[in-house]
N, C-alpha and C. Protein backbone atom coordinates (compact mmCIF):
# COMPACT_ATOMS: atom_id res chain seq x y z
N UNK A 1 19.57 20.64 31.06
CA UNK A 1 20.21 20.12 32.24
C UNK A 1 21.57 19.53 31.84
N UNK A 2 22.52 19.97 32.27
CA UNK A 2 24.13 19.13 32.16
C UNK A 2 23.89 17.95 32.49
N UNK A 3 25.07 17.18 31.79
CA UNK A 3 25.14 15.96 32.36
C UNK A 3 26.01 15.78 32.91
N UNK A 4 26.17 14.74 34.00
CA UNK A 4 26.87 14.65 34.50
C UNK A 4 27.80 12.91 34.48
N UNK A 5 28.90 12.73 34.85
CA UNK A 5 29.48 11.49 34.17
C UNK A 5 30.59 10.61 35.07
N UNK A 6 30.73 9.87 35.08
CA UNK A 6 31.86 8.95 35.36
C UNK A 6 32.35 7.90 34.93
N UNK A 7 33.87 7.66 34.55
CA UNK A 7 34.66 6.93 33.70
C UNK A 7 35.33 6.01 34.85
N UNK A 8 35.85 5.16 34.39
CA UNK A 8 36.71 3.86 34.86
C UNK A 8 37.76 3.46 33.82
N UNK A 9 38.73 2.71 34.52
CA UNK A 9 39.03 1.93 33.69
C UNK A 9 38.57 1.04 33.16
N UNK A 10 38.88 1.10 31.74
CA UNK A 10 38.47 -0.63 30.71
C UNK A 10 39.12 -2.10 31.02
N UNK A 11 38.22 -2.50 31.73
CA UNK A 11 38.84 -4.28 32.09
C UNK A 11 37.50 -4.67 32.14
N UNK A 12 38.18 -5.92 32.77
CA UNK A 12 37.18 -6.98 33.11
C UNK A 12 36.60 -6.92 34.45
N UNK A 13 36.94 -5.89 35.58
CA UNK A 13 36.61 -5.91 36.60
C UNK A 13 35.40 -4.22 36.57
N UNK A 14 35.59 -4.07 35.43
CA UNK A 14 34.46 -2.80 35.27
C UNK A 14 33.41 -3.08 34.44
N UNK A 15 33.27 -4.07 33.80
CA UNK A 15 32.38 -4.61 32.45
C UNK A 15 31.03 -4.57 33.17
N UNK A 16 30.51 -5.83 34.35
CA UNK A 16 29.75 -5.75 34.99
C UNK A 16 29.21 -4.92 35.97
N UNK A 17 30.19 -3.93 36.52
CA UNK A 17 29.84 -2.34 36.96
C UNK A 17 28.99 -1.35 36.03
N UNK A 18 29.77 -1.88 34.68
CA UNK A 18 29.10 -0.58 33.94
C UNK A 18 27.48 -0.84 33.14
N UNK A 19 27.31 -2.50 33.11
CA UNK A 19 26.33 -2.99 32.78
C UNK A 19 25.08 -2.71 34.07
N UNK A 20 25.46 -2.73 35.11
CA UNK A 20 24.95 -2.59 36.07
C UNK A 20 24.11 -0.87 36.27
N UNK A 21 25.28 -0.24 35.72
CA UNK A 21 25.20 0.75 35.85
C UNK A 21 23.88 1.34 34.65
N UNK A 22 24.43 1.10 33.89
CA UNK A 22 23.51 1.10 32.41
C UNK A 22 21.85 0.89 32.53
N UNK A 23 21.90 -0.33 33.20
CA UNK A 23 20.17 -0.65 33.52
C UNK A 23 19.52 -0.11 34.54
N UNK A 24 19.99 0.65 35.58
CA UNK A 24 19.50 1.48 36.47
C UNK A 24 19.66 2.61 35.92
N UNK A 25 19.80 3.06 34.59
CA UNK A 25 20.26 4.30 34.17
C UNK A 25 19.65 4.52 32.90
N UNK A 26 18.66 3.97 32.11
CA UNK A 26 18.08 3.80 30.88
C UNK A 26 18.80 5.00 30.05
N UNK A 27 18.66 6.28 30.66
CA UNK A 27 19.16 7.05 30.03
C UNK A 27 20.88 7.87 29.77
N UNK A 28 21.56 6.73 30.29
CA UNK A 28 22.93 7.03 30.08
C UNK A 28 23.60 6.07 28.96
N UNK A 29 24.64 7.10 28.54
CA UNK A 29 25.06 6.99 27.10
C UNK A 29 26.73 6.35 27.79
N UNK A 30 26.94 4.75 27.22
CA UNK A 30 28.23 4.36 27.58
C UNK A 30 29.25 5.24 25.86
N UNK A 31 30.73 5.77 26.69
CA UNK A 31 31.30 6.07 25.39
C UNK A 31 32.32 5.04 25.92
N UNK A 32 33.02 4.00 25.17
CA UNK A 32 33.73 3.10 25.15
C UNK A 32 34.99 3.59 24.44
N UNK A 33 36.28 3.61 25.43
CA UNK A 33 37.61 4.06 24.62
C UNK A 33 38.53 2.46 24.98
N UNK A 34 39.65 2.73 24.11
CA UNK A 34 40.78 1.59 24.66
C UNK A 34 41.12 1.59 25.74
N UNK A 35 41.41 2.65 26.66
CA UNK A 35 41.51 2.47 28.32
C UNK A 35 40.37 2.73 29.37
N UNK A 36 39.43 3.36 28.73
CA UNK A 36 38.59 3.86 29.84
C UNK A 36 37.21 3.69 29.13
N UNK A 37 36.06 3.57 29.85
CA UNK A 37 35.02 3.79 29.33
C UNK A 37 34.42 4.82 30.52
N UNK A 38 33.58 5.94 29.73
CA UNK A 38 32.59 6.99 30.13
C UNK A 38 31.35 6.77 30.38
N UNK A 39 30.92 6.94 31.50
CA UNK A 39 29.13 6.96 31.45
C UNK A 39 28.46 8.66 31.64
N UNK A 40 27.86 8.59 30.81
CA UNK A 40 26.77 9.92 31.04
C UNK A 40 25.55 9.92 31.09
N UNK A 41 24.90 11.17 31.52
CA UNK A 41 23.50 10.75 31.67
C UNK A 41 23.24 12.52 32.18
N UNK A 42 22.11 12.63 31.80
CA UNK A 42 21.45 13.76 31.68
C UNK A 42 21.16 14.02 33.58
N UNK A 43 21.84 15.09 33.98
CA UNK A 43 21.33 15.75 35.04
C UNK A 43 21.79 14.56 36.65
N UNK A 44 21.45 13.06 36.62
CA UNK A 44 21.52 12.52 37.45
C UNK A 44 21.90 10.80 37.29
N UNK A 45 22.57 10.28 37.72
CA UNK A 45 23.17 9.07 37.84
C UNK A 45 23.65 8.16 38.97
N UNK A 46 22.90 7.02 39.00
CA UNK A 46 22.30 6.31 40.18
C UNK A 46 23.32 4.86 40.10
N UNK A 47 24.13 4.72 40.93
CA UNK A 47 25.03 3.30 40.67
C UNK A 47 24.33 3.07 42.22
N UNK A 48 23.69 1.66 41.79
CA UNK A 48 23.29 1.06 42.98
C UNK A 48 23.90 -0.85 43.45
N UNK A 49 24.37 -0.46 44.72
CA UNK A 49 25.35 -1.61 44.91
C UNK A 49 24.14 -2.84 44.57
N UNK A 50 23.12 -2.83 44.82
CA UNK A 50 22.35 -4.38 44.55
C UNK A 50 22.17 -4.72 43.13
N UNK A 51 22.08 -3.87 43.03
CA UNK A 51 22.14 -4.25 40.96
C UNK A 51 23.76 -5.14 39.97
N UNK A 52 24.66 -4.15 40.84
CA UNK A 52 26.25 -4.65 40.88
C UNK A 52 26.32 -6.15 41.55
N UNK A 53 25.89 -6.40 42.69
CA UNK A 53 26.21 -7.69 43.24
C UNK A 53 25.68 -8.48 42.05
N UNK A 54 24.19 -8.14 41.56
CA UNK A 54 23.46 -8.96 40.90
C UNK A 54 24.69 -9.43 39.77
N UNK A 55 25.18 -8.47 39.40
CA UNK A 55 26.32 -8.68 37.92
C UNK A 55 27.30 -9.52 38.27
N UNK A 56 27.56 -9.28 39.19
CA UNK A 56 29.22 -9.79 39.39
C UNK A 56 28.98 -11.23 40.46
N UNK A 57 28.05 -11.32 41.25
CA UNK A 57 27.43 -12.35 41.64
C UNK A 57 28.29 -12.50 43.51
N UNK A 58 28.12 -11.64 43.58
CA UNK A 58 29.17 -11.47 45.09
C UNK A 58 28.87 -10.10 45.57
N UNK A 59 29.01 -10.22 47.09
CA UNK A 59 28.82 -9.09 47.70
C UNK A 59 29.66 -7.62 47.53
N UNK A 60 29.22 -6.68 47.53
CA UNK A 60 29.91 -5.69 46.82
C UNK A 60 30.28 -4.86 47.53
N UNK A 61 30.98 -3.80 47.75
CA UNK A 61 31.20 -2.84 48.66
C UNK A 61 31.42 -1.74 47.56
N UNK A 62 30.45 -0.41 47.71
CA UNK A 62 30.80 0.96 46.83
C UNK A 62 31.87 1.45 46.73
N UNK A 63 32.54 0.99 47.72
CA UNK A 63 33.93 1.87 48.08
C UNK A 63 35.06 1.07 47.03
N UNK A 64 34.65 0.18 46.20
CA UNK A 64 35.37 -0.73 45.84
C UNK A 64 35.87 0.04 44.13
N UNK A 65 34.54 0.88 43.66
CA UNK A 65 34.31 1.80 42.63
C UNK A 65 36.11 2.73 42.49
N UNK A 66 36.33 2.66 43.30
CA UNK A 66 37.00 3.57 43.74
C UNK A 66 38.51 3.02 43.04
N UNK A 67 39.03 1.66 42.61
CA UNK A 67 40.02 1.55 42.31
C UNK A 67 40.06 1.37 41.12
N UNK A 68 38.82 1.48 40.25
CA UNK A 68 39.33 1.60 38.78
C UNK A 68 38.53 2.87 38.46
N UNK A 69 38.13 3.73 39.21
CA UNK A 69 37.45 4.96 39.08
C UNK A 69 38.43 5.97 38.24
N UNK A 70 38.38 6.74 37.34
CA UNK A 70 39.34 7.49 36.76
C UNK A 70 38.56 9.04 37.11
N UNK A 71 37.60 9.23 36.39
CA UNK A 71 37.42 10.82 37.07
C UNK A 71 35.74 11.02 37.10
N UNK A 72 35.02 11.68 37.89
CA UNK A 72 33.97 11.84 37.38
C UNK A 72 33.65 13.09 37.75
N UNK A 73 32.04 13.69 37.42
CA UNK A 73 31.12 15.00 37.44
C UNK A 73 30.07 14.93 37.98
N UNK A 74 30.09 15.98 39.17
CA UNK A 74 28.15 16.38 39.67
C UNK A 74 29.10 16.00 40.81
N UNK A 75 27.74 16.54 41.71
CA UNK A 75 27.43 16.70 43.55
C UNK A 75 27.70 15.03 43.45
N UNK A 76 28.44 14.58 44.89
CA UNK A 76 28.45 13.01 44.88
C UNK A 76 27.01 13.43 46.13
N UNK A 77 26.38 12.19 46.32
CA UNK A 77 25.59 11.54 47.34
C UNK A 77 25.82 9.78 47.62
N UNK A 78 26.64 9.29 48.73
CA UNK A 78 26.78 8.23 48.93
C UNK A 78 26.55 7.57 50.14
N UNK A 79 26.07 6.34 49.72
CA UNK A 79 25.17 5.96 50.80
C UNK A 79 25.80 4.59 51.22
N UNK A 80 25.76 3.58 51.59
CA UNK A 80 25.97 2.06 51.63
C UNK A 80 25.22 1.19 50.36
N UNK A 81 24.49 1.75 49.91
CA UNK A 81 23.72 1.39 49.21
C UNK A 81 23.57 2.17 47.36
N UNK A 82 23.91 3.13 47.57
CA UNK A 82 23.90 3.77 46.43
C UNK A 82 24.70 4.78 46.12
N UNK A 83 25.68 5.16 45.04
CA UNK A 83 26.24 6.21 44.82
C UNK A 83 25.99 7.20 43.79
N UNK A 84 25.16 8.54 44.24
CA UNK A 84 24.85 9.23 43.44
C UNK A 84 25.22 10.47 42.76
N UNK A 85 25.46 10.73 41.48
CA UNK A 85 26.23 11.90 41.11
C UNK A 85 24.52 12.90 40.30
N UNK A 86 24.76 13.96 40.82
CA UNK A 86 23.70 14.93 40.14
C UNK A 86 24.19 16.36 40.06
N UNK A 87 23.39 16.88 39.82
CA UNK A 87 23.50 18.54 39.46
C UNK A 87 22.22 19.29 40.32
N UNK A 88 22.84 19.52 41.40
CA UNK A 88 21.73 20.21 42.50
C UNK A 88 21.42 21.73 41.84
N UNK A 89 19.40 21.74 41.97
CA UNK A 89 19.39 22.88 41.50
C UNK A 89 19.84 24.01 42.35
């Protein structure tokens, strides 16, 4: 199964996104660069806004992903609640 992935920029306003991201994701691999960090994950990848509030400690909006978002991979599925990237069979 491909994986599929999405990067951000490296700050401080993505740290707790990507931690967030990480524990709803057991199986995604963070690659950490000087500007950007990568998330991957085999086949499917689940960023869920309640897990994010939990991090950052404030109400969150998905759409918010969107300004340090740099590029990502897979079918999107987005919800109010969750943004999902996969590889539809």
């Amino acid at each position: 199964m491909p994986n599929v992935f999405i990067a951000f920029q490296r700050n401080e306003e993505t740290r707790p996104i990507v931690e967030a991201i990480v524990a709803d994701n057991p199986a995604a691999v963070v690659n950490e660069q000087p500007a950007m960090v990568k998330i991957d994950a085999p086949g499917r990848l689940v960023i869920r806004r309640t897990t994010i509030e939990d991090e950052i400690g404030r109400d969150f909006d998905l759409q918010e992903l969107q300004i340090n978002l740099i590029t990502l991979t897979g079918h999107i599925d987005e919800t109010e609640d969750e943004f999902v990237l996969s590889w539809n069979p």
